[in-house]
N, C-alpha and C. Protein backbone atom coordinates (compact mmCIF):
# COMPACT_ATOMS: atom_id res chain seq x y z
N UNK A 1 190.90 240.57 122.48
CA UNK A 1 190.17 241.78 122.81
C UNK A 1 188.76 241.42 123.26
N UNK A 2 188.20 242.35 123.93
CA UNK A 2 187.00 241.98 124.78
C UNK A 2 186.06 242.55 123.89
N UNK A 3 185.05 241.28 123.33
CA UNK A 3 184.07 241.93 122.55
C UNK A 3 182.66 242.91 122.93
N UNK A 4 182.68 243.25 124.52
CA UNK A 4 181.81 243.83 124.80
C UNK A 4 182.60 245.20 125.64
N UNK A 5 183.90 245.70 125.45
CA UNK A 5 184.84 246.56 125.83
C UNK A 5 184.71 247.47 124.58
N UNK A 6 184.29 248.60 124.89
CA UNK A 6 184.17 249.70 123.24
C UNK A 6 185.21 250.82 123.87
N UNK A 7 186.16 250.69 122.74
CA UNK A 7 187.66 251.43 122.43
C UNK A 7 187.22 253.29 122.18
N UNK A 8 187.67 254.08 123.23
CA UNK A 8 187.89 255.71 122.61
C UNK A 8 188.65 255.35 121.73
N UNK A 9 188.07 256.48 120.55
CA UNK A 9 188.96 256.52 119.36
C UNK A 9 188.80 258.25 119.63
N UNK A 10 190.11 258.89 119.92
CA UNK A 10 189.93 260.40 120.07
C UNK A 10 189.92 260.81 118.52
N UNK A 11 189.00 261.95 118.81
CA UNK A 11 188.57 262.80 117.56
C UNK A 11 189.81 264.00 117.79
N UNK A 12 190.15 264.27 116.68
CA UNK A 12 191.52 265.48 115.69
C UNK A 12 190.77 266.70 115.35
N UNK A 13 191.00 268.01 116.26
CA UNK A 13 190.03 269.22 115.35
C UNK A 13 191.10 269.24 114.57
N UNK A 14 190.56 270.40 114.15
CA UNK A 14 191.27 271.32 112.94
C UNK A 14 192.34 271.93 113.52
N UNK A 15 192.28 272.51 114.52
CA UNK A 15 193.43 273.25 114.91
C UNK A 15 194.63 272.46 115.36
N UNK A 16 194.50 270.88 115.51
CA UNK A 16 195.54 269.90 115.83
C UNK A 16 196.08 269.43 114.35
N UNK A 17 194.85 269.54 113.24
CA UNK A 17 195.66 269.06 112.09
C UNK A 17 196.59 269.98 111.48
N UNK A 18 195.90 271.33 111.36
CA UNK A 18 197.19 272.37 110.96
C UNK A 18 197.92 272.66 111.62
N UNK A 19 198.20 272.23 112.98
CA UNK A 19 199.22 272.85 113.64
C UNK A 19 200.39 271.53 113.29
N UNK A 20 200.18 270.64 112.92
CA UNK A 20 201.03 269.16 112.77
C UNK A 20 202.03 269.76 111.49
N UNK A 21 203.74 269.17 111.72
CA UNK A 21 204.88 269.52 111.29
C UNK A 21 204.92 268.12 110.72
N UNK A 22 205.40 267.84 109.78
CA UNK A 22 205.78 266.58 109.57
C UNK A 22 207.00 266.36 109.54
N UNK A 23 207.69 265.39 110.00
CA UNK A 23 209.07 265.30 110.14
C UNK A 23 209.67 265.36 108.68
N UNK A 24 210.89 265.07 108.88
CA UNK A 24 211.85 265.75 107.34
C UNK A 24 211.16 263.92 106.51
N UNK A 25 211.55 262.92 107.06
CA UNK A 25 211.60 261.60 106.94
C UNK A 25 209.87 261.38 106.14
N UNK A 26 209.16 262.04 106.88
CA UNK A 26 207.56 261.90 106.36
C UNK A 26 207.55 263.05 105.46
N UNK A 27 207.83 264.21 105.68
CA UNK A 27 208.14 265.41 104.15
C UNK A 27 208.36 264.23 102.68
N UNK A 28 209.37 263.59 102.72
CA UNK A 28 209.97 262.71 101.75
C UNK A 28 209.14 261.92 101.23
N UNK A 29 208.17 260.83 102.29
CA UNK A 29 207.52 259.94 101.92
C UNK A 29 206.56 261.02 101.57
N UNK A 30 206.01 261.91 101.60
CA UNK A 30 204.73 262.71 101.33
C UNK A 30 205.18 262.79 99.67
N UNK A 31 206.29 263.82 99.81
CA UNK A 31 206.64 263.88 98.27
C UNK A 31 206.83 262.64 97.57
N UNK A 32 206.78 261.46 97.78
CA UNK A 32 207.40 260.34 96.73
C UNK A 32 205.60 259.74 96.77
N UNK A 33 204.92 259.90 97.49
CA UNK A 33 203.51 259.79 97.37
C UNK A 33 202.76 260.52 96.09
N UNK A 34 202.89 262.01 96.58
CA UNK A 34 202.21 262.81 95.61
C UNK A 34 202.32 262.75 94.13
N UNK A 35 204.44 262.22 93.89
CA UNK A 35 205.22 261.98 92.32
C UNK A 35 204.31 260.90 92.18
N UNK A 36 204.18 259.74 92.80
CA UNK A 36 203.56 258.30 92.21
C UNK A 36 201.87 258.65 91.77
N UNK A 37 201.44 259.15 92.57
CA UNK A 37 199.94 259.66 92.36
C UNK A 37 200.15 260.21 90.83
N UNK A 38 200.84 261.20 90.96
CA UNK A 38 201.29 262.28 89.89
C UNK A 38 200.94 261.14 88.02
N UNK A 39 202.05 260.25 88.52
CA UNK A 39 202.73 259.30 88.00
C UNK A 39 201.56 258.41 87.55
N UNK A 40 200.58 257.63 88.33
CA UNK A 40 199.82 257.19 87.86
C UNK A 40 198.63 257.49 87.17
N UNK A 41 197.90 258.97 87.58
CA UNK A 41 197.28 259.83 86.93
C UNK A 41 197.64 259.80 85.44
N UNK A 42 198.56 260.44 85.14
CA UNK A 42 199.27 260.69 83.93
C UNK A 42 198.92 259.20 83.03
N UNK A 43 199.13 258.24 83.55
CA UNK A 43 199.37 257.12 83.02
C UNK A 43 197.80 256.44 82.82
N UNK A 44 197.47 257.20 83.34
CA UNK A 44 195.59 256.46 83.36
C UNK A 44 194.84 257.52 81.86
N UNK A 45 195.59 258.50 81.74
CA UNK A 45 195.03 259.63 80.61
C UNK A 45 195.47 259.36 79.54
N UNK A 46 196.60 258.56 79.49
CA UNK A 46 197.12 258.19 78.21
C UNK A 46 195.94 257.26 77.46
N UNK A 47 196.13 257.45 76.22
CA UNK A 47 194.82 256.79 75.33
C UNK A 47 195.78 256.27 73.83
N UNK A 48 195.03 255.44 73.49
CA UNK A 48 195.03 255.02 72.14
C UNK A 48 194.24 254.89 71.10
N UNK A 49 194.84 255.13 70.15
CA UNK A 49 193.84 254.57 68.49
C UNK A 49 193.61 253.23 68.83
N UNK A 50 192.62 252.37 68.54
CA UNK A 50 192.63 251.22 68.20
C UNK A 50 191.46 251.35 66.65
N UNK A 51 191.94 250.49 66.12
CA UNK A 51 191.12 250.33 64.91
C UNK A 51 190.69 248.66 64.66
N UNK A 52 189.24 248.47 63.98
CA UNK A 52 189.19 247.00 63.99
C UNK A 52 187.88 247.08 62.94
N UNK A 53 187.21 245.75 62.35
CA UNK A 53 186.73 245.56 61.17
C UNK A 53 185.80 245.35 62.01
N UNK A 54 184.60 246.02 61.34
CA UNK A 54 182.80 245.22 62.07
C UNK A 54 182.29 245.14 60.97
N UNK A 55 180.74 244.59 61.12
CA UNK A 55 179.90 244.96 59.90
C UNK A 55 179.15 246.05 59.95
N UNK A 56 178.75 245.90 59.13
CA UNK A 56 177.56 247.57 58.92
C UNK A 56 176.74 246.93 60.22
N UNK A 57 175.99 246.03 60.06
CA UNK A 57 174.79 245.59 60.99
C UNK A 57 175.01 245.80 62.61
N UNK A 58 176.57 245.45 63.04
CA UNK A 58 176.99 245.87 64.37
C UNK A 58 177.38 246.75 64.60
N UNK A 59 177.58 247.46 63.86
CA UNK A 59 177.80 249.00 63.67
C UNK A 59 176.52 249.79 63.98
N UNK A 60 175.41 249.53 62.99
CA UNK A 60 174.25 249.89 63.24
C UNK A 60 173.66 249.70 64.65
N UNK A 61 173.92 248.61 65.37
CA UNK A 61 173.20 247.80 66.10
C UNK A 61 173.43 248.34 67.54
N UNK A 62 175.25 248.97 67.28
CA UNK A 62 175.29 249.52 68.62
C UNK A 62 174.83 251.00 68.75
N UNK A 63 174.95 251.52 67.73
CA UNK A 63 174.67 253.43 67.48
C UNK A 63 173.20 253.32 68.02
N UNK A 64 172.04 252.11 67.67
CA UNK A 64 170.84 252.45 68.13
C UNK A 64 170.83 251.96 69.31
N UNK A 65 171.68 251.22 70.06
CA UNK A 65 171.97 251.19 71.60
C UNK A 65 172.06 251.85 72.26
N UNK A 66 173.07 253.08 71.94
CA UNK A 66 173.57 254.14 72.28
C UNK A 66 172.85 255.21 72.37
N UNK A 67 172.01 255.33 71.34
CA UNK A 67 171.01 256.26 71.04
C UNK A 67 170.35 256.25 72.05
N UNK A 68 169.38 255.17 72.23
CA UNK A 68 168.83 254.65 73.37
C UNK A 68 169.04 254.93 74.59
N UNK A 69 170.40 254.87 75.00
CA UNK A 69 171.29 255.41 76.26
C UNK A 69 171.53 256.75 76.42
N UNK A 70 171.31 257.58 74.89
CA UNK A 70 171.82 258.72 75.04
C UNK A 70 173.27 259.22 75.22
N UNK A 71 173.86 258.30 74.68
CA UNK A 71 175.23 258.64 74.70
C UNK A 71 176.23 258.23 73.18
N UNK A 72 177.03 258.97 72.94
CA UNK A 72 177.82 258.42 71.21
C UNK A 72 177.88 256.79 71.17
N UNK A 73 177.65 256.35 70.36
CA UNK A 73 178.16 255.06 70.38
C UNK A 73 179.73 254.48 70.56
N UNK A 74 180.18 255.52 70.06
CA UNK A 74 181.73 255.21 70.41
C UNK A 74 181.85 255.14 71.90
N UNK A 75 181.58 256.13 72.87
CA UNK A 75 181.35 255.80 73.84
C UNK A 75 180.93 254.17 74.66
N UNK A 76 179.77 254.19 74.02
CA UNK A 76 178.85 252.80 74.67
C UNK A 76 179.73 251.49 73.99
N UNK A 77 180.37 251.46 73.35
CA UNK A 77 181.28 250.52 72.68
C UNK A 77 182.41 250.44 73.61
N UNK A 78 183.12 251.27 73.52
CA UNK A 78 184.29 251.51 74.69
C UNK A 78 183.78 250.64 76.52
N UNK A 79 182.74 251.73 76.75
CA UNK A 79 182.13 251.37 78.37
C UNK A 79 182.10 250.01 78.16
N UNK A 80 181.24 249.31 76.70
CA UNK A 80 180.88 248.13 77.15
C UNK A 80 182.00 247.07 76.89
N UNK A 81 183.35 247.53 76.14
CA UNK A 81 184.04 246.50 76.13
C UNK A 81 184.89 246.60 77.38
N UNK A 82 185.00 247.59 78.00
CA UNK A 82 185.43 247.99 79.48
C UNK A 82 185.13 246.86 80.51
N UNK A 83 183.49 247.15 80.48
CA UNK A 83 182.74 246.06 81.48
C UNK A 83 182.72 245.18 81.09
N UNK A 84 183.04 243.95 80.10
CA UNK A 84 182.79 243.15 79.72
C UNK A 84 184.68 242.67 79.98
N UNK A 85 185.74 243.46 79.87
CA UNK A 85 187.35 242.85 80.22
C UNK A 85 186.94 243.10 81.77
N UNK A 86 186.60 243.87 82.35
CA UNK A 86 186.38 244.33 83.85
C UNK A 86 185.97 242.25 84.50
N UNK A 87 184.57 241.65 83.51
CA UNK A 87 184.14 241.12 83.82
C UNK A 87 184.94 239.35 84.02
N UNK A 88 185.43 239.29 82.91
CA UNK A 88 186.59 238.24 82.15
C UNK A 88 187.56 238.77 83.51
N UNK A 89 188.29 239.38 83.43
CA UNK A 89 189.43 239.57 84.43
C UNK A 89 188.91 239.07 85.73
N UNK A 90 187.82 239.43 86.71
CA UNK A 90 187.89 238.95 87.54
C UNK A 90 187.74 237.89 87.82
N UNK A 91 186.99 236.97 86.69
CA UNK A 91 186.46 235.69 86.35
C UNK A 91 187.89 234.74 86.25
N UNK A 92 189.03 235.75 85.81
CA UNK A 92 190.23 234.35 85.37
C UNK A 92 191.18 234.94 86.71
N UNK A 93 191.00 235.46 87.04
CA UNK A 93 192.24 236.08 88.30
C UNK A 93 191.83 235.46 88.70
């Protein structure tokens, strides 16, 4: 491609997008789109108990973190063990 050749890219009003039928074949893939979306949503809301032993002192240590942040500590515990697997994961992938 010619790097000094600049490509029309035609612009879609509105009245070309709603007037568009989708074939039966793309109907299908639309619906098996929306179930998986559906599907993964659902699956991202699911939650768990976890329970685990600290001391008083890290206990303490994060609530006045939190405080600080303005947010529950349960919260800021969660976010930060979030960002901290967020961080490890990309580090070992």
């Amino acid at each position: 491609m010619d790097e000094n050749k600049i490509e029309h890219i035609p612009t879609v009003g509105m009245a070309e997008v709603s007037d568009y039928i989708p074939s039966p074949a793309e109907e299908e893939l639309i619906k098996e789109f929306e179930a998986q979306a559906d599907s993964d949503i659902a699956a991202m809301k699911q939650t768990a108990n976890v329970n685990f032993r600290w001391s008083e002192f890290e206990i303490k240590r994060a609530k006045k973190i939190a405080q600080k942040l303005g947010m529950p500590y349960q919260t800021y515990l969660k976010s930060t063990l979030k960002q901290a697997m967020d961080r490890d994961e990309k580090k070992l992938m």
